[in-house]
C-alpha atoms as a PDB file:
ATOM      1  CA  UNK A   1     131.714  79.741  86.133  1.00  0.00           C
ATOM      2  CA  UNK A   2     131.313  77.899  89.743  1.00  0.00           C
ATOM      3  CA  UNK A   3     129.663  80.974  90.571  1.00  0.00           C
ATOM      4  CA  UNK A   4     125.552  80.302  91.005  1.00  0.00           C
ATOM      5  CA  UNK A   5     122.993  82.250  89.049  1.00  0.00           C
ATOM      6  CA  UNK A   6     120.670  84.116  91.011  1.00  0.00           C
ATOM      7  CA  UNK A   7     116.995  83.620  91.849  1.00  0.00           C
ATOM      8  CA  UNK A   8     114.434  85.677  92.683  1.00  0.00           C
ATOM      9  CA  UNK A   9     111.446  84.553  94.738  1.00  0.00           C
ATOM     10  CA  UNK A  10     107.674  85.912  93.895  1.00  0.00           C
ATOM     11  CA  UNK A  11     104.432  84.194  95.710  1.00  0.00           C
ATOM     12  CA  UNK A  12     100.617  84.815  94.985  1.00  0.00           C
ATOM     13  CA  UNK A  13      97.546  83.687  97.195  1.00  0.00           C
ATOM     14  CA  UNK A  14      96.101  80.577  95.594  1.00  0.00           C
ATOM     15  CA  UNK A  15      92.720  81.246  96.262  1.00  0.00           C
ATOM     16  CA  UNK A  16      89.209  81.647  94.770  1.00  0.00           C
ATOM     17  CA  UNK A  17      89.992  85.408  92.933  1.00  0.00           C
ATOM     18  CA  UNK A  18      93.126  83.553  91.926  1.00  0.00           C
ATOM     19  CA  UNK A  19      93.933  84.436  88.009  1.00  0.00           C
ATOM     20  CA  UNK A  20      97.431  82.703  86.642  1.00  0.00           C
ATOM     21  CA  UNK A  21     100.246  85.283  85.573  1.00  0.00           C
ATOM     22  CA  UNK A  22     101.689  85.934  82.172  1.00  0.00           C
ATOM     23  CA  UNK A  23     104.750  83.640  83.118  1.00  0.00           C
ATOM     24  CA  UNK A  24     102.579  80.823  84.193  1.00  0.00           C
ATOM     25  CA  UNK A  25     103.069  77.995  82.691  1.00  0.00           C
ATOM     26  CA  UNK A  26      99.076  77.306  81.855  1.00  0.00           C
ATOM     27  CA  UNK A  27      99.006  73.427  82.095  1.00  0.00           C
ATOM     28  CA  UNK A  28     100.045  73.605  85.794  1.00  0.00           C
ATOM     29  CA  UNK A  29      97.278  71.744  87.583  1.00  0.00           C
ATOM     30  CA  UNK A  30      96.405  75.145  89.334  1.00  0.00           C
ATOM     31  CA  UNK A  31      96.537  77.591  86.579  1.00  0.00           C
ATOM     32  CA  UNK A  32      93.858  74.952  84.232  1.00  0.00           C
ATOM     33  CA  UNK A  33      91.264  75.199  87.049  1.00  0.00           C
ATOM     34  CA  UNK A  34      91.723  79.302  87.094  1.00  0.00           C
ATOM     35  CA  UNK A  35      90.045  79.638  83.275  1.00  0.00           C
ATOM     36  CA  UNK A  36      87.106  79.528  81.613  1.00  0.00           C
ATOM     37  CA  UNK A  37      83.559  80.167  82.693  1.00  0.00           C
ATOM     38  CA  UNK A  38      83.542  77.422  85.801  1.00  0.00           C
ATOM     39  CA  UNK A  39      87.019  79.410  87.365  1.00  0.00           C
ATOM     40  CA  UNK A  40      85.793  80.775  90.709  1.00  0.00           C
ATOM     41  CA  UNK A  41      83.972  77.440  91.069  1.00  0.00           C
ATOM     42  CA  UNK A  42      86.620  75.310  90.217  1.00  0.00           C
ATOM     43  CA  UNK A  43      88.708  77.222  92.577  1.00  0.00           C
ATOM     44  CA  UNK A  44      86.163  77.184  95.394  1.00  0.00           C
ATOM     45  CA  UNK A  45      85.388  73.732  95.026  1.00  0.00           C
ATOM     46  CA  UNK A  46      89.025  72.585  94.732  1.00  0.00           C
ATOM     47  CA  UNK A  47      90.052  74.468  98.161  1.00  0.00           C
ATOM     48  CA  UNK A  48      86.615  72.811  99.969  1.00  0.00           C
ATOM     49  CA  UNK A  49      87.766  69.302  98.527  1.00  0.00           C
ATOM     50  CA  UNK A  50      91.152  70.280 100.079  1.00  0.00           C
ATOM     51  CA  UNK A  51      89.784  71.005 103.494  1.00  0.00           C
ATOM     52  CA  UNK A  52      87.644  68.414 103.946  1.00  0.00           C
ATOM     53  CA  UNK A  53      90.310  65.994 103.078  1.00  0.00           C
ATOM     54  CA  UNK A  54      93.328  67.686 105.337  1.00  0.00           C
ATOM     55  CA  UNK A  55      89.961  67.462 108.594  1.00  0.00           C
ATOM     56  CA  UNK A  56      89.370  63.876 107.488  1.00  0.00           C
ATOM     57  CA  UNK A  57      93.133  62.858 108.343  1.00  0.00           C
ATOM     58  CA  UNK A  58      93.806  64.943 110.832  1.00  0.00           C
ATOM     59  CA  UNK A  59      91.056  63.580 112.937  1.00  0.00           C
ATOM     60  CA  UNK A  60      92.163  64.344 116.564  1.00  0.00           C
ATOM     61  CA  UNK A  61      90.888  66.743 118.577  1.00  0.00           C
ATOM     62  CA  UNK A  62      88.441  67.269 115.514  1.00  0.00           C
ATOM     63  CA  UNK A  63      85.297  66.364 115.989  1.00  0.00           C
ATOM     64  CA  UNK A  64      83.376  68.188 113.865  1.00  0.00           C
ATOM     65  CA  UNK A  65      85.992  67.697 110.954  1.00  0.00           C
ATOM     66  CA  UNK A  66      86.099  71.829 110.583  1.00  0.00           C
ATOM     67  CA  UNK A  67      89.232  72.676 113.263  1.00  0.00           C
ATOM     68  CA  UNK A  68      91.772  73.304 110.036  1.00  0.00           C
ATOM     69  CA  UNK A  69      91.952  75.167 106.773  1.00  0.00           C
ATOM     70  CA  UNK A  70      94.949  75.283 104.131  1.00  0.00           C
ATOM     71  CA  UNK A  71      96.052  77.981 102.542  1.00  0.00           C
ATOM     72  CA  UNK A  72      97.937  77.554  99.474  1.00  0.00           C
ATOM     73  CA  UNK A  73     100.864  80.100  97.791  1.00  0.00           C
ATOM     74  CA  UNK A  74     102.148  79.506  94.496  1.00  0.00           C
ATOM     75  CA  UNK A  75     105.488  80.576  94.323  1.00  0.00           C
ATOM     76  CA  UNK A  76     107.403  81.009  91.126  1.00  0.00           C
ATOM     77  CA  UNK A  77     111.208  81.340  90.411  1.00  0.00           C
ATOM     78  CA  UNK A  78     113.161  83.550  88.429  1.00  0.00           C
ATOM     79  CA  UNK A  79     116.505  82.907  87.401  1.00  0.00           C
ATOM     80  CA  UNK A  80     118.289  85.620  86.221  1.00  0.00           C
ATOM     81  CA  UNK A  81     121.589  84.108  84.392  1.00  0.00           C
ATOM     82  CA  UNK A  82     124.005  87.126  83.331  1.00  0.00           C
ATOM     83  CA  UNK A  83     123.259  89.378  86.096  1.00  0.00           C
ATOM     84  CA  UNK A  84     121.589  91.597  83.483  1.00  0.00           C
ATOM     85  CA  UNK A  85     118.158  91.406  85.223  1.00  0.00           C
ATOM     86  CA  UNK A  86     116.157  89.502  82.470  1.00  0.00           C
ATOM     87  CA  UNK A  87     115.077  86.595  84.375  1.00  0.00           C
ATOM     88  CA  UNK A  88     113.718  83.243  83.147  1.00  0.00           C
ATOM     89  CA  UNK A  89     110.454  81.943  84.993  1.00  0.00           C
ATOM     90  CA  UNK A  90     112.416  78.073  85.696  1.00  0.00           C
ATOM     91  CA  UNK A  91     110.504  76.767  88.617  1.00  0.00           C
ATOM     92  CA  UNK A  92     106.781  76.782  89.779  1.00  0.00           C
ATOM     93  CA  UNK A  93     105.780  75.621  93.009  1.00  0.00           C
ATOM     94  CA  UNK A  94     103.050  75.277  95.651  1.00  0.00           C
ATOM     95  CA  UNK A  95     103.342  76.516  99.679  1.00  0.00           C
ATOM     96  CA  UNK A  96     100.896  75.005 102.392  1.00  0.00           C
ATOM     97  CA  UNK A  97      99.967  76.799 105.421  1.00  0.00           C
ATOM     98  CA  UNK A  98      97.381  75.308 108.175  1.00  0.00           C
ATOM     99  CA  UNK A  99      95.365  77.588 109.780  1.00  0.00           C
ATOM    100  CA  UNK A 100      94.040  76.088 113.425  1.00  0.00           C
ATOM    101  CA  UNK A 101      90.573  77.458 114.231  1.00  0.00           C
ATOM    102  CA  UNK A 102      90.529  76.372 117.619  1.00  0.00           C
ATOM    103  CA  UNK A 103      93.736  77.957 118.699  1.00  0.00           C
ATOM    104  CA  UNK A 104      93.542  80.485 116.338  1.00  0.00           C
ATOM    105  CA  UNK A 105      97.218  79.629 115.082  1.00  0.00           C
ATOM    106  CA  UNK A 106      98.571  79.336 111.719  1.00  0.00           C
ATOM    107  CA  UNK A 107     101.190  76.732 110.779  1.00  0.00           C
ATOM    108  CA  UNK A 108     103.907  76.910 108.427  1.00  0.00           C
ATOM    109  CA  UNK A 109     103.442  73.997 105.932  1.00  0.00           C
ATOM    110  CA  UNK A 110     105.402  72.436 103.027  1.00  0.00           C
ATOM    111  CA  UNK A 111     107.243  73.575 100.010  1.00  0.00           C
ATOM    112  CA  UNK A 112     107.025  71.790  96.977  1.00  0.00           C
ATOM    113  CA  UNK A 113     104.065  69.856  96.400  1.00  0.00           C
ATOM    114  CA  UNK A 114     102.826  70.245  92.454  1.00  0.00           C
ATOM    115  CA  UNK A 115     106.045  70.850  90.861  1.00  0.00           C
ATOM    116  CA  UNK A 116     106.591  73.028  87.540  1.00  0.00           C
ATOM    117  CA  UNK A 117     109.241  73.507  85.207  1.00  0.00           C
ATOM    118  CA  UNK A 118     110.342  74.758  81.288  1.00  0.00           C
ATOM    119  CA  UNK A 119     112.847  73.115  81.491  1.00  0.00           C
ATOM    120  CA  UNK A 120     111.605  69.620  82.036  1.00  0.00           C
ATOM    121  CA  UNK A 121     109.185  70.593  78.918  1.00  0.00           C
ATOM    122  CA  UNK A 122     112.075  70.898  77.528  1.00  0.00           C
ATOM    123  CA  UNK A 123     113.471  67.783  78.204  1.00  0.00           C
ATOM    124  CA  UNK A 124     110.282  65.385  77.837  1.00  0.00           C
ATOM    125  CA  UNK A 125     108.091  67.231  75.263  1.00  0.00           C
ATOM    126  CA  UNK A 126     111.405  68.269  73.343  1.00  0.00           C
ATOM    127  CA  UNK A 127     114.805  66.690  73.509  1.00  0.00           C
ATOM    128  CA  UNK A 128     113.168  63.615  74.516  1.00  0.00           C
ATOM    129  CA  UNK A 129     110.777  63.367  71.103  1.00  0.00           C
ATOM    130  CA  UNK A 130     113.505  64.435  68.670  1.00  0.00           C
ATOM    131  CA  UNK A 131     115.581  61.789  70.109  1.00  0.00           C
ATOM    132  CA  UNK A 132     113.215  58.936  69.486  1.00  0.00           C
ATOM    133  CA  UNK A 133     112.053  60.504  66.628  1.00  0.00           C
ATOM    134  CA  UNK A 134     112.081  57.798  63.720  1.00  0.00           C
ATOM    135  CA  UNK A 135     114.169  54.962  65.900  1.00  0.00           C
ATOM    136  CA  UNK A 136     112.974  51.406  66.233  1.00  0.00           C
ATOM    137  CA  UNK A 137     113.839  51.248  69.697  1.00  0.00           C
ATOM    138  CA  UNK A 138     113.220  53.956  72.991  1.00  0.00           C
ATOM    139  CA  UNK A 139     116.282  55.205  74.295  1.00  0.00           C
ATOM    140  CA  UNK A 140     117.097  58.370  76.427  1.00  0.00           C
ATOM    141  CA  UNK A 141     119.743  61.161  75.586  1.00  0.00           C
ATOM    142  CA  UNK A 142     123.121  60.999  76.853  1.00  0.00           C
ATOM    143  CA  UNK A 143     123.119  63.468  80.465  1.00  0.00           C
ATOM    144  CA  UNK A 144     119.420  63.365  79.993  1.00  0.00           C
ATOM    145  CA  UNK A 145     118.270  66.008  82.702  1.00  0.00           C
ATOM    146  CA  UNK A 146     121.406  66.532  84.121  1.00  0.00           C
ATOM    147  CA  UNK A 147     121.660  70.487  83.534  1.00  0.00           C
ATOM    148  CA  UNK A 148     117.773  70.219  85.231  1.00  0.00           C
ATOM    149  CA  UNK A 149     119.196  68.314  88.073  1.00  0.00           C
ATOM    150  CA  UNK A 150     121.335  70.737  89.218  1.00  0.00           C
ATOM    151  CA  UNK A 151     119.554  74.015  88.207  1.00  0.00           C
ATOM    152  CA  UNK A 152     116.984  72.762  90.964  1.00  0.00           C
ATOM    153  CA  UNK A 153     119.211  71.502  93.603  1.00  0.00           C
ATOM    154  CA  UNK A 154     121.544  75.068  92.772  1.00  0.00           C
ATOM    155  CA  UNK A 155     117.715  76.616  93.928  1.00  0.00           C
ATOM    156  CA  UNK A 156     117.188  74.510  96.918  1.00  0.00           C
ATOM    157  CA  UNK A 157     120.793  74.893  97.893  1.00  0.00           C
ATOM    158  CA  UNK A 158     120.754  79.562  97.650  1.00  0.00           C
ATOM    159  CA  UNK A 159     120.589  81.624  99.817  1.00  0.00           C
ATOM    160  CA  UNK A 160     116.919  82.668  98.425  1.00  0.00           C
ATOM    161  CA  UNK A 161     115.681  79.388  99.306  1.00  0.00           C
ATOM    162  CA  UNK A 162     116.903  79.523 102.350  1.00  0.00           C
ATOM    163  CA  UNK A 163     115.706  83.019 103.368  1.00  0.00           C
ATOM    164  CA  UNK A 164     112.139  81.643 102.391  1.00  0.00           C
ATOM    165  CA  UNK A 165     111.648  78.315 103.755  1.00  0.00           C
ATOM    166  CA  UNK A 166     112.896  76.394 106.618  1.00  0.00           C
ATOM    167  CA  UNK A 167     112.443  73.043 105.106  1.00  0.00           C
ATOM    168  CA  UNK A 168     113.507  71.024 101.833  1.00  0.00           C
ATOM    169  CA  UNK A 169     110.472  70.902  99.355  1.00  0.00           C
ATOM    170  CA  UNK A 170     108.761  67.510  98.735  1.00  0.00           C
ATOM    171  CA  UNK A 171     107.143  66.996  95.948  1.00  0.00           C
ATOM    172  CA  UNK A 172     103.869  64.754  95.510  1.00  0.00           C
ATOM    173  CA  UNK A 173     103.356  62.986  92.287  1.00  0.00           C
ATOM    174  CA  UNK A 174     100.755  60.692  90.428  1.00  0.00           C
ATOM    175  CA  UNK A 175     101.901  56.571  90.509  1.00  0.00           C
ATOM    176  CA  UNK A 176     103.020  55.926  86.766  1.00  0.00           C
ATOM    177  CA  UNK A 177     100.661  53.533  84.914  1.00  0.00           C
ATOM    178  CA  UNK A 178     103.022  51.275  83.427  1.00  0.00           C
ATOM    179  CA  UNK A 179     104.677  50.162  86.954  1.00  0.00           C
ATOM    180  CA  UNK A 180     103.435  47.397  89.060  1.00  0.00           C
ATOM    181  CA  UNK A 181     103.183  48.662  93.000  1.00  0.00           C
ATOM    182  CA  UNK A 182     103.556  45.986  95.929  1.00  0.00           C
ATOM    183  CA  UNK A 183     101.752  47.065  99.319  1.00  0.00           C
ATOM    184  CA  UNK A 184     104.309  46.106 102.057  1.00  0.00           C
ATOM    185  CA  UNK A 185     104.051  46.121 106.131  1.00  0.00           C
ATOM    186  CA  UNK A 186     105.094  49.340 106.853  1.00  0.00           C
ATOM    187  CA  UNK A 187     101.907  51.491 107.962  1.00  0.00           C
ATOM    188  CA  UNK A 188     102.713  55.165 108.971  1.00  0.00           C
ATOM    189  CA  UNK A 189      99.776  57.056 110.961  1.00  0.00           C
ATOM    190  CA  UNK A 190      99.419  59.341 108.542  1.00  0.00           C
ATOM    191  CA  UNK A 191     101.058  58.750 104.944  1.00  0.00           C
ATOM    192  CA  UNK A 192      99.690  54.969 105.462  1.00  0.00           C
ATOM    193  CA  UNK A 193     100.959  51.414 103.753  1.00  0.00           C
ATOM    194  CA  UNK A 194     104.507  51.619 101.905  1.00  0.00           C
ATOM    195  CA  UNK A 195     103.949  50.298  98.290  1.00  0.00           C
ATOM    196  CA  UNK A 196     107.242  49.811  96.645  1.00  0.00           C
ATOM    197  CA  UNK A 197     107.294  49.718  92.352  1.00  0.00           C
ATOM    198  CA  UNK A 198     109.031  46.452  90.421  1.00  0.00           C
ATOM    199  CA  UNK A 199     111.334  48.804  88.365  1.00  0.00           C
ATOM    200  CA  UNK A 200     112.210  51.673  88.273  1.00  0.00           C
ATOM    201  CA  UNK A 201     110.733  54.529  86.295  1.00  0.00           C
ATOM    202  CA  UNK A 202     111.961  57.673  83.841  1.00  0.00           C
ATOM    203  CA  UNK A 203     110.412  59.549  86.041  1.00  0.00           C
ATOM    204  CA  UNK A 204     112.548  58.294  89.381  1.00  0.00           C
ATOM    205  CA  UNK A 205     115.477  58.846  87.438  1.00  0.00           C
ATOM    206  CA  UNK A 206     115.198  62.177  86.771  1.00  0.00           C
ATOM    207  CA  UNK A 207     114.186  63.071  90.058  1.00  0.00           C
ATOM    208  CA  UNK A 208     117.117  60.903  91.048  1.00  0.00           C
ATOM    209  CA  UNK A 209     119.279  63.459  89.358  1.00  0.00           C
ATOM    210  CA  UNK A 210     117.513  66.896  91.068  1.00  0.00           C
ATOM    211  CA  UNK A 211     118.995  64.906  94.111  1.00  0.00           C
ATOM    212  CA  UNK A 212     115.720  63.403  95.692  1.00  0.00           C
ATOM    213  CA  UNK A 213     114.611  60.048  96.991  1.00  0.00           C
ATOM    214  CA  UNK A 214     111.112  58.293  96.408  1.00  0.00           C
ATOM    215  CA  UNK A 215     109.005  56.689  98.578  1.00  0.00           C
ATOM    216  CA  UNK A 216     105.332  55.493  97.422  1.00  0.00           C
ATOM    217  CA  UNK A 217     102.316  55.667 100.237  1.00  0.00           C
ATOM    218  CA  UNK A 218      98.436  55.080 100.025  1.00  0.00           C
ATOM    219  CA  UNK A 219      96.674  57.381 102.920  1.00  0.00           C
ATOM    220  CA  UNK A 220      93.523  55.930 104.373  1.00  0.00           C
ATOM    221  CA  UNK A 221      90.448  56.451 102.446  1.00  0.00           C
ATOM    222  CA  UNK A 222      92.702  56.881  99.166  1.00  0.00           C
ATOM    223  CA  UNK A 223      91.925  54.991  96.269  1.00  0.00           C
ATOM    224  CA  UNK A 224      96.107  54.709  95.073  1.00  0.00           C
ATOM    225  CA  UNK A 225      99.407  55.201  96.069  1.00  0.00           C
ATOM    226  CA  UNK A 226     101.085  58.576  95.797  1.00  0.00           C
ATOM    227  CA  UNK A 227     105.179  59.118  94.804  1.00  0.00           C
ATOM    228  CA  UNK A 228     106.454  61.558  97.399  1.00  0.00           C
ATOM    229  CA  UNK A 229     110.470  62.731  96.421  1.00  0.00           C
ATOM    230  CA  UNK A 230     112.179  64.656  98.932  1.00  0.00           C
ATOM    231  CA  UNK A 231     115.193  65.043 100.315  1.00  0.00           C
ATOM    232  CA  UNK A 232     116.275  63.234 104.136  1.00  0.00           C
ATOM    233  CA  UNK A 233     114.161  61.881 105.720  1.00  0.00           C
ATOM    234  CA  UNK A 234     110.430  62.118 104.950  1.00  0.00           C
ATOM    235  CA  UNK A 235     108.973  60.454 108.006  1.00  0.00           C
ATOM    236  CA  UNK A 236     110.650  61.635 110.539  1.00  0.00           C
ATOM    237  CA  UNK A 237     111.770  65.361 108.995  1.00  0.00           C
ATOM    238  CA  UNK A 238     108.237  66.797 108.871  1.00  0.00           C
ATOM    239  CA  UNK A 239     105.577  66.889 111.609  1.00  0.00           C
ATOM    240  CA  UNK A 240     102.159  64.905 110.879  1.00  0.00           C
ATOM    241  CA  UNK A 241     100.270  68.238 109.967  1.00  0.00           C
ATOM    242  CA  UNK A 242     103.286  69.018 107.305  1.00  0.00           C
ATOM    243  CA  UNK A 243     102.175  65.771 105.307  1.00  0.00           C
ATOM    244  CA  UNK A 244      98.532  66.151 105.582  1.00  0.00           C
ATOM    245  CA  UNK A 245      98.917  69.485 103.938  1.00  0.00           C
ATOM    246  CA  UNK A 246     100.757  67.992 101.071  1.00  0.00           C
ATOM    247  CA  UNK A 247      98.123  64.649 100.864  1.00  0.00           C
ATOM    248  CA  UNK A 248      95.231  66.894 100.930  1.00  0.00           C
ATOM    249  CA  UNK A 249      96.461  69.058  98.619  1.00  0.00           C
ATOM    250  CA  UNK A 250      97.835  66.981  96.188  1.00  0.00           C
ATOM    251  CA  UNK A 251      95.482  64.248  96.405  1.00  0.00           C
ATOM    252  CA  UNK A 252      93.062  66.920  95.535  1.00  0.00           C
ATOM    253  CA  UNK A 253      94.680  67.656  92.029  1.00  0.00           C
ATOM    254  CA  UNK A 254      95.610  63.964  91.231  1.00  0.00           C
ATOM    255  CA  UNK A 255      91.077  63.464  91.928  1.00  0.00           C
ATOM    256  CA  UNK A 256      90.424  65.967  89.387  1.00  0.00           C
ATOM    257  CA  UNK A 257      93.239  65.411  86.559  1.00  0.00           C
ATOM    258  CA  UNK A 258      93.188  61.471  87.149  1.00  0.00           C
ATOM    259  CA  UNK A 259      89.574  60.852  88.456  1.00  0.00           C
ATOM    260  CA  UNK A 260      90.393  56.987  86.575  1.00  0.00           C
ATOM    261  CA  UNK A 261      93.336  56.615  89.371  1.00  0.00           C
ATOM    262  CA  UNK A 262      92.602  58.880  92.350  1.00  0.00           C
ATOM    263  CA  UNK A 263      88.832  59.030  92.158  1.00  0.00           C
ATOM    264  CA  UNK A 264      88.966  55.595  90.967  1.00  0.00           C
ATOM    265  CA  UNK A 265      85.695  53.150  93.065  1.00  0.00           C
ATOM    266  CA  UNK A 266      87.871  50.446  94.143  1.00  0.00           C
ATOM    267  CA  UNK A 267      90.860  50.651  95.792  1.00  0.00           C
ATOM    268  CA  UNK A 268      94.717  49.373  95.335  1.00  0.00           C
ATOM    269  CA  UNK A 269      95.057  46.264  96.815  1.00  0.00           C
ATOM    270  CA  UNK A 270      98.201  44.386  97.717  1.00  0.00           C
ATOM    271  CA  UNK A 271      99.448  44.186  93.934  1.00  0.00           C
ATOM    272  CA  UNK A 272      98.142  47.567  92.125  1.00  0.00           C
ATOM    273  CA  UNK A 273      98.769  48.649  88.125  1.00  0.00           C
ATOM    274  CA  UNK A 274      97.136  52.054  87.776  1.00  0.00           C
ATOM    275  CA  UNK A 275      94.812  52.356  85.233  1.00  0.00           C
ATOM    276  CA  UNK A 276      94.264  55.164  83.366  1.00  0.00           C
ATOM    277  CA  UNK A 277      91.855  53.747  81.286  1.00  0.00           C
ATOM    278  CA  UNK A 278      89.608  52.773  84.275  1.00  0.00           C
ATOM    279  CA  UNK A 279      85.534  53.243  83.532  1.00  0.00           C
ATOM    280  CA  UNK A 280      85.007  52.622  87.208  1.00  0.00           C
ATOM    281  CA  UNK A 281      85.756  55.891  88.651  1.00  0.00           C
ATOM    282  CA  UNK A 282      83.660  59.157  89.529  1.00  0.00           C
ATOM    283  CA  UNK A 283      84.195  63.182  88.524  1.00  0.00           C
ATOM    284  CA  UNK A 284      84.442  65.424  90.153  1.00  0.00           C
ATOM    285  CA  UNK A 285      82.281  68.817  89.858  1.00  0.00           C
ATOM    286  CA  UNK A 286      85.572  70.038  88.574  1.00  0.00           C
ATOM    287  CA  UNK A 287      86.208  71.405  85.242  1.00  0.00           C
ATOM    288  CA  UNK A 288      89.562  70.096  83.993  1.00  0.00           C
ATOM    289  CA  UNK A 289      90.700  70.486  80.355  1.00  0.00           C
ATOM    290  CA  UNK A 290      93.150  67.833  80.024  1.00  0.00           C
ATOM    291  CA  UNK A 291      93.636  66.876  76.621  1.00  0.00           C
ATOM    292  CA  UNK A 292      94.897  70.840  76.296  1.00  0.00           C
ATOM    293  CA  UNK A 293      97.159  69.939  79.104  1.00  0.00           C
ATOM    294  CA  UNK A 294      98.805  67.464  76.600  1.00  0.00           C
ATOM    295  CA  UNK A 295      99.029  69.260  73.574  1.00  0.00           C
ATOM    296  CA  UNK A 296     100.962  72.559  75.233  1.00  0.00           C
ATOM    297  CA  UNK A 297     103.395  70.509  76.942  1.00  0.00           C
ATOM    298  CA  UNK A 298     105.385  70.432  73.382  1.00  0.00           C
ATOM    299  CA  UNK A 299     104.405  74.472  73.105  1.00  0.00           C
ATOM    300  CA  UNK A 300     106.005  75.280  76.542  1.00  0.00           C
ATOM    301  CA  UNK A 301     109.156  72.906  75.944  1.00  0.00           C
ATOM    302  CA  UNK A 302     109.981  74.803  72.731  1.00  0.00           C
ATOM    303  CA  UNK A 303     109.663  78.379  74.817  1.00  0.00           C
ATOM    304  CA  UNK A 304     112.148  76.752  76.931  1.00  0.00           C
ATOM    305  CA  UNK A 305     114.356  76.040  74.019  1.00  0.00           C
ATOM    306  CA  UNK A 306     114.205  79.573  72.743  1.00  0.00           C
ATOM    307  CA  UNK A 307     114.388  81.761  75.122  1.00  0.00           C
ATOM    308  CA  UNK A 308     116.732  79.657  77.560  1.00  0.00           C
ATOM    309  CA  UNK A 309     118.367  76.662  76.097  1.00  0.00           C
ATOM    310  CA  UNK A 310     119.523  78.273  73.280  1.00  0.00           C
ATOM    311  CA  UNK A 311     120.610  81.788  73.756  1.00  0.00           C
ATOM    312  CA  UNK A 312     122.156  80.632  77.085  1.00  0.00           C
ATOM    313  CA  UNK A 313     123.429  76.884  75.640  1.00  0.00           C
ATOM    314  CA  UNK A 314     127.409  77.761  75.585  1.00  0.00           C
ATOM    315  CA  UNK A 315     127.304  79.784  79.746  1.00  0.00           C
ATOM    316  CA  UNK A 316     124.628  76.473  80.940  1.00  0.00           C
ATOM    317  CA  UNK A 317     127.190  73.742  79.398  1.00  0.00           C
ATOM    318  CA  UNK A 318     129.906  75.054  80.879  1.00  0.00           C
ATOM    319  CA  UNK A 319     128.115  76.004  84.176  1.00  0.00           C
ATOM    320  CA  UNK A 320     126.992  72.593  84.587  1.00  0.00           C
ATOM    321  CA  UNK A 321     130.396  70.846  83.880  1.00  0.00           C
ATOM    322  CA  UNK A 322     132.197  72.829  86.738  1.00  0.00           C
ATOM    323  CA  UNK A 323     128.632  72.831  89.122  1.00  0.00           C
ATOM    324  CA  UNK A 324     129.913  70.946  92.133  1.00  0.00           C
ATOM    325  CA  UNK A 325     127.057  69.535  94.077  1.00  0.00           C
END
């Protein structure tokens, strides 16, 4: 049972003729913006945003703020538990690559970035509900996102990772809105001032537990702080072009699904509590359906629990107790 399961690797163009697979889960930021009538559009629109953001930070040897272009993969991860070839979609992610114009290169970006997963549906829109369900007080589950912990960091750790990217992912989330952030002394070039939180959140935790760090940084011209989690060392183990990808990209989707925080008129200052029911903030030309983002959150966590949790719960118990990380 120390043996690992095996995962297969699948990547698709994430571009404007972009249209999300069956095994998709459809409130990933990316898949939203690829339905309805305003699809091509949003896509189009959410790439130029992109670009004009990753030319905007990477200023040098720029001047007319059109030397780069990203170029986004979303890859998606199978794991296939018995051997028996039926595979369970566990883990969405996106890919950067930066195309140079001007020396007609292209770059190998990051890994990671938006970050999807049944599994944590599971955990948050499921397990996490029933257990609260009717008690006078919050509380989380005993081992609460262990078995997701190590599922990922089993991924990061195979041989299929490793055969596909020469990097550890870093992931770039959204500030929570019930945390106070402190803007310390620490300026990087490129990620910008250090904020640091005043506790700690649910969400650090179970990051904590997929085996990766947190640091919080506001990028010039942004409007908030964004939570990067990664593994080593984030300022020194990827090269300035590497973390504009990920800003640009994910500062992108954090503009269009929290316009209140990311697209918010004023900026953080030195003490910052995001908002998210901030009127002083503009839209984008975006079409973003976020109140159906909510609402299948709870339908994809219970697809998790039937076609994985369950008919797998007695091999994953056991395959986490003996998982050695």
């Amino acid at each position: 049972m120390n043996k690992d399961f095996r995962f297969t690797i699948k990547n698709i163009c994430f571009d404007e003729n972009y249209r999300p697979s069956d095994n998709t889960r459809i409130t990933t930021n990316f898949a939203n913006l690829a339905r309805g009538e305003s699809r091509q559009e949003n896509l189009r629109n959410t790439l130029r945003m992109i670009n004009n953001r990753f030319n905007a930070l990477a200023s040098w040897d720029n001047q007319k703020g059109d030397r780069y272009s990203v170029e986004l993969e979303i890859i998606s991860v199978d794991m296939d538990i018995e051997g028996s070839g039926q595979a369970f979609p566990s883990i969405e992610v996106l890919k950067t690559n930066i195309v140079d114009h001007k020396n007609n290169e292209r770059i190998e970006g990051i890994v990671g970035n938006n970050f999807s997963s049944y599994v944590r549906d599971y955990d948050f829109s499921v397990l996490l509900l029933d257990h609260n369900k009717n008690q006078p007080k919050f509380s989380i589950p005993d081992n609460f996102g262990e078995l997701h912990g190590k599922l990922f960091q089993c991924f990061v750790n195979s041989d299929a990772y490793k055969a596909n990217f020469s990097k550890p992912p870093v992931i770039c989330l959204s500030v929570s809105d019930s945390k106070i952030y402190h803007r310390t002394e620490n300026q990087h070039p490129v990620l910008g001032f250090e904020y640091q939180p005043n506790e700690s959140s649910l969400t650090e935790q179970y990051f904590k537990k997929m085996g990766l760090q947190v640091r919080y940084f506001m990028p010039q011209n942004s409007a908030a702080p964004l939570a990067f989690y990664f593994f080593g060392d984030l300022l020194n183990d990827y090269t300035n072009l590497e973390l504009i990808s990920t800003i640009s990209t994910m500062e992108t989707f954090q503009k269009i699904y929290r316009p209140e925080i990311y697209n918010a008129n004023a900026s953080a200052g030195k003490l910052y509590q995001p908002n998210l029911k901030n009127q002083d903030h503009s839209l984008t030309q975006i079409v973003y359906d976020r109140a159906e983002r909510s609402q299948l959150a709870i339908e994809q966590g219970k697809f998790a629990e039937e076609h994985f949790i369950k008919p797998y719960q007695s091999i994953l118990e056991q395959w986490s107790a003996n998982y050695a990380l």
